[in-house]
PDB file of N, CA and C in Angstrom:
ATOM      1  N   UNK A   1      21.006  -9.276 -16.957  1.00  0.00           N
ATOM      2  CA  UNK A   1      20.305 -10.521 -16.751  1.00  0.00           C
ATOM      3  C   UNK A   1      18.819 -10.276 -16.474  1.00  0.00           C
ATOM      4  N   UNK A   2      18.014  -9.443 -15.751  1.00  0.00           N
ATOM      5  CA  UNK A   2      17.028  -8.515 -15.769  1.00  0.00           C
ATOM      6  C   UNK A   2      16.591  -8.838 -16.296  1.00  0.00           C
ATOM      7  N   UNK A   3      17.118  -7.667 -17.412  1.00  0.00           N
ATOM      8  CA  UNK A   3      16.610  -7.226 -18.807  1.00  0.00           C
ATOM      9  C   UNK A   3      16.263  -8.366 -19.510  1.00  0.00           C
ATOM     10  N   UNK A   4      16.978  -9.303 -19.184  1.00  0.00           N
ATOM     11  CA  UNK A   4      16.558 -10.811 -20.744  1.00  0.00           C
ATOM     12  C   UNK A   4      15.682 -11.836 -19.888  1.00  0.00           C
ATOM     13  N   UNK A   5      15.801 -11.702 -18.742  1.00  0.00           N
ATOM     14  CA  UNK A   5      14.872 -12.600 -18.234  1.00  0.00           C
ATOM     15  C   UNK A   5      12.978 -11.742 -18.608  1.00  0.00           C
ATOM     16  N   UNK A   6      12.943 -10.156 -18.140  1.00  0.00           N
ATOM     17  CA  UNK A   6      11.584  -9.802 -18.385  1.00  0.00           C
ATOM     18  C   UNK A   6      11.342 -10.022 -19.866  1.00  0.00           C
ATOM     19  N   UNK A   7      12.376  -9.515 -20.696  1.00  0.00           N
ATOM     20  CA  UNK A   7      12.164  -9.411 -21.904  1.00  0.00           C
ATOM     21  C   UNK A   7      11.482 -11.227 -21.923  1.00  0.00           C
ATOM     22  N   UNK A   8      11.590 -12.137 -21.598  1.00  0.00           N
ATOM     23  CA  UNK A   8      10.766 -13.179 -22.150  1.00  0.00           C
ATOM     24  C   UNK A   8       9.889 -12.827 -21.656  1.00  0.00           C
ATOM     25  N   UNK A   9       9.280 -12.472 -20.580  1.00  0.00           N
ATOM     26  CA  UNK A   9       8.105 -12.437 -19.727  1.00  0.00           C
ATOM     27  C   UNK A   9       7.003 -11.609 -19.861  1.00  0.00           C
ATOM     28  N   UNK A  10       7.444 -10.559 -20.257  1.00  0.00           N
ATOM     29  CA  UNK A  10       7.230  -9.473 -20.444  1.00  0.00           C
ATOM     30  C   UNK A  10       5.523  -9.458 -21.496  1.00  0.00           C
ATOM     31  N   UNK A  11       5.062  -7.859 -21.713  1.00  0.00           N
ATOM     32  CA  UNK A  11       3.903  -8.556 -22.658  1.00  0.00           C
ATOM     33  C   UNK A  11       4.267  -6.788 -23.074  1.00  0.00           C
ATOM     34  N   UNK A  12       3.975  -6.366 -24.236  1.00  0.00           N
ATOM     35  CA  UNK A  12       3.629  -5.203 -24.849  1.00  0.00           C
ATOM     36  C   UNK A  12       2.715  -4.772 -24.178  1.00  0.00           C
ATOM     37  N   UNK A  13       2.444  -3.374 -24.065  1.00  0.00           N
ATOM     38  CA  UNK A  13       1.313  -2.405 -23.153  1.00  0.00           C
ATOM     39  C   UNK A  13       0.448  -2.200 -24.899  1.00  0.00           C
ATOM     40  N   UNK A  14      -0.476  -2.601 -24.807  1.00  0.00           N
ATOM     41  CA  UNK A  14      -1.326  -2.204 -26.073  1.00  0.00           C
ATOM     42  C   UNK A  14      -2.821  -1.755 -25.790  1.00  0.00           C
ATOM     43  N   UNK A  15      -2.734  -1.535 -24.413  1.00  0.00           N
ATOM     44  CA  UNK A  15      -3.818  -1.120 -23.618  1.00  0.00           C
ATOM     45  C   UNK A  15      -4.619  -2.106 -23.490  1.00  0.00           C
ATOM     46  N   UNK A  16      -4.694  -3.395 -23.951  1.00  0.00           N
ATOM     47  CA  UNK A  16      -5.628  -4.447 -23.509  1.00  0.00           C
ATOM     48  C   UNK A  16      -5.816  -5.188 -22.350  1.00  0.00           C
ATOM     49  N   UNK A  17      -6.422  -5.813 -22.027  1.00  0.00           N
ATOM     50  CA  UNK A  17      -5.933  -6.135 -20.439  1.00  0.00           C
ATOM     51  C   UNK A  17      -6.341  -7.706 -20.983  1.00  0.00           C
ATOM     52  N   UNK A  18      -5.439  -8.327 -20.812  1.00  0.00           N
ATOM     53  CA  UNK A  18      -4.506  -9.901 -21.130  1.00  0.00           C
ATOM     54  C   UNK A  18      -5.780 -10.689 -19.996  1.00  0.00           C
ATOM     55  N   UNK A  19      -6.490 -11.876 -20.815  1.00  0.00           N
ATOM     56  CA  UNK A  19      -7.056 -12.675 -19.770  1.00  0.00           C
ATOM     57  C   UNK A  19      -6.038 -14.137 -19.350  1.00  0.00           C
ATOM     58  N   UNK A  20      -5.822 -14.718 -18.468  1.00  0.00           N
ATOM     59  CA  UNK A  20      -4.766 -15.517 -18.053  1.00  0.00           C
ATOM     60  C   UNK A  20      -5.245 -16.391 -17.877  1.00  0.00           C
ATOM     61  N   UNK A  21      -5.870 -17.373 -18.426  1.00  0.00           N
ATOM     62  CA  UNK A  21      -6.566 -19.083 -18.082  1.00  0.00           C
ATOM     63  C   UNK A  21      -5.980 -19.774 -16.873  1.00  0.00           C
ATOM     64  N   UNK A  22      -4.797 -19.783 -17.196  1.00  0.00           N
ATOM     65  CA  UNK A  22      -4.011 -20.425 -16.245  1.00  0.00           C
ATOM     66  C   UNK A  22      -3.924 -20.262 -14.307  1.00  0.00           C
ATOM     67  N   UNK A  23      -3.859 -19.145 -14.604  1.00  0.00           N
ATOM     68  CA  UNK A  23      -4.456 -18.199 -12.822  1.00  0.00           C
ATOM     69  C   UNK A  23      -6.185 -19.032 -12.480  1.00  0.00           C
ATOM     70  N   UNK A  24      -6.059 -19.128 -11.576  1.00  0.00           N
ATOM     71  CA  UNK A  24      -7.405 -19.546 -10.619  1.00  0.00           C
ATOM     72  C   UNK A  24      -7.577 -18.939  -9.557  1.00  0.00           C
ATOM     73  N   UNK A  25      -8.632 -18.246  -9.347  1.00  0.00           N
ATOM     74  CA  UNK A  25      -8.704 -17.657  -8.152  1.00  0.00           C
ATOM     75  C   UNK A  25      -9.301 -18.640  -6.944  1.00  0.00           C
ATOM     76  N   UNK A  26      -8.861 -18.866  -5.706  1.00  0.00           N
ATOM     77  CA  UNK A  26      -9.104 -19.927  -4.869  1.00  0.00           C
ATOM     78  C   UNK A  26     -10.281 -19.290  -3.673  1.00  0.00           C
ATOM     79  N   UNK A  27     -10.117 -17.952  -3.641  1.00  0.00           N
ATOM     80  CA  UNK A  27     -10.858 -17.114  -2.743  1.00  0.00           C
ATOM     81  C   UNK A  27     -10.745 -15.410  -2.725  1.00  0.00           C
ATOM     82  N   UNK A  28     -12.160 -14.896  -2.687  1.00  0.00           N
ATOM     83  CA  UNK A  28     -12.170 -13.711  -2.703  1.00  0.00           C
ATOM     84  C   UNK A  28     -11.945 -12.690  -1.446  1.00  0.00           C
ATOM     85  N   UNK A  29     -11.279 -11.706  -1.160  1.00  0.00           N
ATOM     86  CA  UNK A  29     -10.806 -11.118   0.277  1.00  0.00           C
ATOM     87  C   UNK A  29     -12.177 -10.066  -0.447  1.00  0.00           C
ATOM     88  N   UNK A  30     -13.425  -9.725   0.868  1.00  0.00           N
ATOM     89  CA  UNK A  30     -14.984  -9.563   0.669  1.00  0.00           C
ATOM     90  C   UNK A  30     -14.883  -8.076   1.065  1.00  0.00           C
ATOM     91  N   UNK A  31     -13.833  -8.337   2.829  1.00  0.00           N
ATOM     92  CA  UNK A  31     -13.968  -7.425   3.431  1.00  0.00           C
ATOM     93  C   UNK A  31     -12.321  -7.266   3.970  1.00  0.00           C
ATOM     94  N   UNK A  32     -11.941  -5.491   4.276  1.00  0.00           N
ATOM     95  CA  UNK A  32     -10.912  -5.741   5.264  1.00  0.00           C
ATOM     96  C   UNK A  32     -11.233  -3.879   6.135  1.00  0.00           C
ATOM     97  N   UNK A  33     -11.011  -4.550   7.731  1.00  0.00           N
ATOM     98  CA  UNK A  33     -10.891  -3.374   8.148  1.00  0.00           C
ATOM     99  C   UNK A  33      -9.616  -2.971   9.315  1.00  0.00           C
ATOM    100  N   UNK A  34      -9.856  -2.042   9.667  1.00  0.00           N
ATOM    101  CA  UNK A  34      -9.137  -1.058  10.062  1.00  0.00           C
ATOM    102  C   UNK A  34      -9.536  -0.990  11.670  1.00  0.00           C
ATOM    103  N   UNK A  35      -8.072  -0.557  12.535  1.00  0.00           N
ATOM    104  CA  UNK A  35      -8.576   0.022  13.797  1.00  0.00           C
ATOM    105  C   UNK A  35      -7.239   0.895  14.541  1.00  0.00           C
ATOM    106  N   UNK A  36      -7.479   1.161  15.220  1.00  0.00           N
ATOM    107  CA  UNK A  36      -6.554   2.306  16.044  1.00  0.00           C
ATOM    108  C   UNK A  36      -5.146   1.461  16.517  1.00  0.00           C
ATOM    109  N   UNK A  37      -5.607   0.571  16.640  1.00  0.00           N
ATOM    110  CA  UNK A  37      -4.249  -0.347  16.934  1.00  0.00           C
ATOM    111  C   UNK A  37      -3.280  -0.855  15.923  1.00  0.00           C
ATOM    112  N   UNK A  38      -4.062  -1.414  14.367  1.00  0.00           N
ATOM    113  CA  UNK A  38      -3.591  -1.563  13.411  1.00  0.00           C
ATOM    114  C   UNK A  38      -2.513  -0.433  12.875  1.00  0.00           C
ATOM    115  N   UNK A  39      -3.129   0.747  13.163  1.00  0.00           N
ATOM    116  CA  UNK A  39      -1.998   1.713  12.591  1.00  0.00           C
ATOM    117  C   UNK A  39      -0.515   1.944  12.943  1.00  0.00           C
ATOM    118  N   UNK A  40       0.511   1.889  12.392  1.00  0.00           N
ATOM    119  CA  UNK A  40       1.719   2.013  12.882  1.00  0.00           C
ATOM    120  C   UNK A  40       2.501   3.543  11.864  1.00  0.00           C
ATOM    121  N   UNK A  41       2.952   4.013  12.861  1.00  0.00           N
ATOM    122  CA  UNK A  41       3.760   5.224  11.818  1.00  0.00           C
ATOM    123  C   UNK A  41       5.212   5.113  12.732  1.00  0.00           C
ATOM    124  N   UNK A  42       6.015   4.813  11.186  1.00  0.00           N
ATOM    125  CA  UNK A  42       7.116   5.281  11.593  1.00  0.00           C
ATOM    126  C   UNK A  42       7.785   6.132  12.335  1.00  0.00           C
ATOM    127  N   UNK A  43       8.058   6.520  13.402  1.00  0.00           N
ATOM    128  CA  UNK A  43       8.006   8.120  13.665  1.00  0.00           C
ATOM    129  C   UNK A  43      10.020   8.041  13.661  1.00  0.00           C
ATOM    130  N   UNK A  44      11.007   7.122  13.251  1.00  0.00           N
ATOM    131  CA  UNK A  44      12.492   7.664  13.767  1.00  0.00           C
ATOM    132  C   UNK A  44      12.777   7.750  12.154  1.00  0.00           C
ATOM    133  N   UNK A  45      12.437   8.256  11.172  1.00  0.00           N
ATOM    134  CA  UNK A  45      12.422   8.410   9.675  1.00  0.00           C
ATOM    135  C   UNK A  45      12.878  10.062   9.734  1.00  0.00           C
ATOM    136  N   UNK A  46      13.367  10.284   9.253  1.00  0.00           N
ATOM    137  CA  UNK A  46      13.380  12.144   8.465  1.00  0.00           C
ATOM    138  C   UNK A  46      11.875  12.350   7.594  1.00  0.00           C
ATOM    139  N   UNK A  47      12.067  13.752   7.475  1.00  0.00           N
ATOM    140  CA  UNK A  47      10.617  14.310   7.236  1.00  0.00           C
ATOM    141  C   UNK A  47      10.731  13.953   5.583  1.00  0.00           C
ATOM    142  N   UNK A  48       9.193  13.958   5.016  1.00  0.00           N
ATOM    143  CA  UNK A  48       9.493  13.328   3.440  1.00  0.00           C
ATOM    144  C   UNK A  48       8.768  14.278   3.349  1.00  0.00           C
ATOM    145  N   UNK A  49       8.091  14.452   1.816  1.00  0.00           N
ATOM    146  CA  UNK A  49       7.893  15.345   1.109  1.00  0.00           C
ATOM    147  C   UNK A  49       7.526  16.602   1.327  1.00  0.00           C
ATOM    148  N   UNK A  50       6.190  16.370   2.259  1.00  0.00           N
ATOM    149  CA  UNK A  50       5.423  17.208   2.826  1.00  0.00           C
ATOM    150  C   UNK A  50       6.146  17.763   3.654  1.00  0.00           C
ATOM    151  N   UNK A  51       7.589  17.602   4.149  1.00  0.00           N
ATOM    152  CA  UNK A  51       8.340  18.657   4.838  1.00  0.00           C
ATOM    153  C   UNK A  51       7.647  18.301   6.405  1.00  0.00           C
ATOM    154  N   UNK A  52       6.882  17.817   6.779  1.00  0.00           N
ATOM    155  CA  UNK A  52       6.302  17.078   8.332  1.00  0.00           C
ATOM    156  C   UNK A  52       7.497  16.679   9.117  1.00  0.00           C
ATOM    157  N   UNK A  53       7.839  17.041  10.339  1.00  0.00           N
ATOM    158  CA  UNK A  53       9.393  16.736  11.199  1.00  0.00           C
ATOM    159  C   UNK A  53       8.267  15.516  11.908  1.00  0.00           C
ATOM    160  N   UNK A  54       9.182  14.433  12.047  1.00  0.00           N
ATOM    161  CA  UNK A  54       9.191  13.285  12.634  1.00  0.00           C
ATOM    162  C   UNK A  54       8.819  13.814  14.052  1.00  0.00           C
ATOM    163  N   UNK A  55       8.836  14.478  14.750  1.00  0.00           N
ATOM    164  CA  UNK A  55       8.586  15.019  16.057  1.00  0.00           C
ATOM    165  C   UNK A  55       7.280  15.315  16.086  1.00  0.00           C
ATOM    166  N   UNK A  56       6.197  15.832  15.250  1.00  0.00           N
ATOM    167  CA  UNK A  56       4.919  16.394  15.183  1.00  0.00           C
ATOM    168  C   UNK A  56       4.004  15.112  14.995  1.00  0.00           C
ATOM    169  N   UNK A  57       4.639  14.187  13.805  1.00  0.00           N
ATOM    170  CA  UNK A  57       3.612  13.045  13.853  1.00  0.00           C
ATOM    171  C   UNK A  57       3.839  12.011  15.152  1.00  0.00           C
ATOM    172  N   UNK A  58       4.800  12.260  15.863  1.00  0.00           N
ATOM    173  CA  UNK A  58       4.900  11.453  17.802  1.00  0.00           C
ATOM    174  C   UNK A  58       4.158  11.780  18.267  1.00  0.00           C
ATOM    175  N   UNK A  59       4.440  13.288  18.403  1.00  0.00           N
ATOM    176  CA  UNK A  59       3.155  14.176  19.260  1.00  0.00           C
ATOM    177  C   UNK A  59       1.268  13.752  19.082  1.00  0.00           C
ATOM    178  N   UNK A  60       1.301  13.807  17.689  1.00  0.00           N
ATOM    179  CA  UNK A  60       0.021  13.664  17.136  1.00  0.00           C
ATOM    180  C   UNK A  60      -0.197  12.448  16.968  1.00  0.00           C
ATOM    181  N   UNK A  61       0.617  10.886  17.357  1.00  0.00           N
ATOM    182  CA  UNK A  61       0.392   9.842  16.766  1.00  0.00           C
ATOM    183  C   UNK A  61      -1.696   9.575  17.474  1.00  0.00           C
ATOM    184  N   UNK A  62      -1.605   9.637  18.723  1.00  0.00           N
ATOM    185  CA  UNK A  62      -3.027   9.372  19.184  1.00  0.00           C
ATOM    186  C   UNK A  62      -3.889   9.912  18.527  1.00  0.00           C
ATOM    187  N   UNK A  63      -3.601  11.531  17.943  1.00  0.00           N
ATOM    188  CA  UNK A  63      -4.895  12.016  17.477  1.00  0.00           C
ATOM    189  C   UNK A  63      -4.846  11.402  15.929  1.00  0.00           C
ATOM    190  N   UNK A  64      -3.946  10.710  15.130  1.00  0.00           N
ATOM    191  CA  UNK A  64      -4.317  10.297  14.191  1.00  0.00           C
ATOM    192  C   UNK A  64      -4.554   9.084  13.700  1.00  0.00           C
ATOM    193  N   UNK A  65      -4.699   8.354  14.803  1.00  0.00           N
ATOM    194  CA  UNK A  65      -4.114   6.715  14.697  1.00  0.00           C
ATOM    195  C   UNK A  65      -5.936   6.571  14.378  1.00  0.00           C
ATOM    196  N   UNK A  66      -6.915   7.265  14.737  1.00  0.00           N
ATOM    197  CA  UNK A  66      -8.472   6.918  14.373  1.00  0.00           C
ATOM    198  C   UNK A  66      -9.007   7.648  13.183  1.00  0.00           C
ATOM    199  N   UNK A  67      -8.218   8.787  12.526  1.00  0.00           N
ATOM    200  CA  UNK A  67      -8.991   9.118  11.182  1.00  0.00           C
ATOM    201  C   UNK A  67      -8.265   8.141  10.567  1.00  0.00           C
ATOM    202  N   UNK A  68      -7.084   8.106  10.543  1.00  0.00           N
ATOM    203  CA  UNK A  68      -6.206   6.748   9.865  1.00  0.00           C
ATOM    204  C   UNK A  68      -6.827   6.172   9.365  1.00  0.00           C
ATOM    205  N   UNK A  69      -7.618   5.203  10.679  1.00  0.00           N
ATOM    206  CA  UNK A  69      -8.276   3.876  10.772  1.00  0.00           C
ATOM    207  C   UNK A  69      -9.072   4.109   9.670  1.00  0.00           C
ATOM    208  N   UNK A  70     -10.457   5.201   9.872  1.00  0.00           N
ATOM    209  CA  UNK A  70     -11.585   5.514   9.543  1.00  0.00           C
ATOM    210  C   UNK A  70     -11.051   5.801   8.076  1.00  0.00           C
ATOM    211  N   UNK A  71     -10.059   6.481   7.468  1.00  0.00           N
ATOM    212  CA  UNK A  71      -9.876   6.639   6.243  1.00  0.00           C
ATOM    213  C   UNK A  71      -9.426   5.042   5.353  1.00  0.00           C
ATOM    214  N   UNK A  72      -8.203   4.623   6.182  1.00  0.00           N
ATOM    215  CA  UNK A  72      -8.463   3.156   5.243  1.00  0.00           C
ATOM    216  C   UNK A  72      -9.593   2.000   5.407  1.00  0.00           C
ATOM    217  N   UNK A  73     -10.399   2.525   6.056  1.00  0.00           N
ATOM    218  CA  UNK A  73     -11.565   1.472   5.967  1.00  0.00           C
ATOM    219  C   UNK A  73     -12.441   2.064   5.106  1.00  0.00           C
ATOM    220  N   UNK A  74     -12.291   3.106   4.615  1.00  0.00           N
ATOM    221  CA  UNK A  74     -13.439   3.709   3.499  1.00  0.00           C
ATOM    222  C   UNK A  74     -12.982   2.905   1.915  1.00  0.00           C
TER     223      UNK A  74
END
């Protein structure tokens, strides 16, 4: 059911990028930032790729909760 619903929807990848009349943009987001509080890390997860034990990023949550910040506000 998926499959036949995208298949109408859907558009060929022909590398063009499709202009949409119909879409209106109502408002532009200018600015967004970041702060030490905003950050949240999972810490009761198992370790993912990078092999990192859930125990090291607890330890370290303070020392990283401000490059965090400072990196998604760049």
């Amino acid at each position: 059911m998926f499959n036949e619903h995208y298949d109408t929807v859907g558009v060929i990848d022909d590398g063009n990028i499709h202009a949409y009349p119909h879409i209106q943009l109502t408002s532009i987001l200018e600015t967004v930032t970041f702060n030490e509080r905003d950050i949240s890390l999972k810490l009761n997860l198992s370790a993912g790729p990078d092999g990192l034990p859930p125990l090291l990023i607890k330890r370290l949550k303070f020392s990283l909760a401000r490059p965090l910040a400072c990196l998604f506000d760049r």
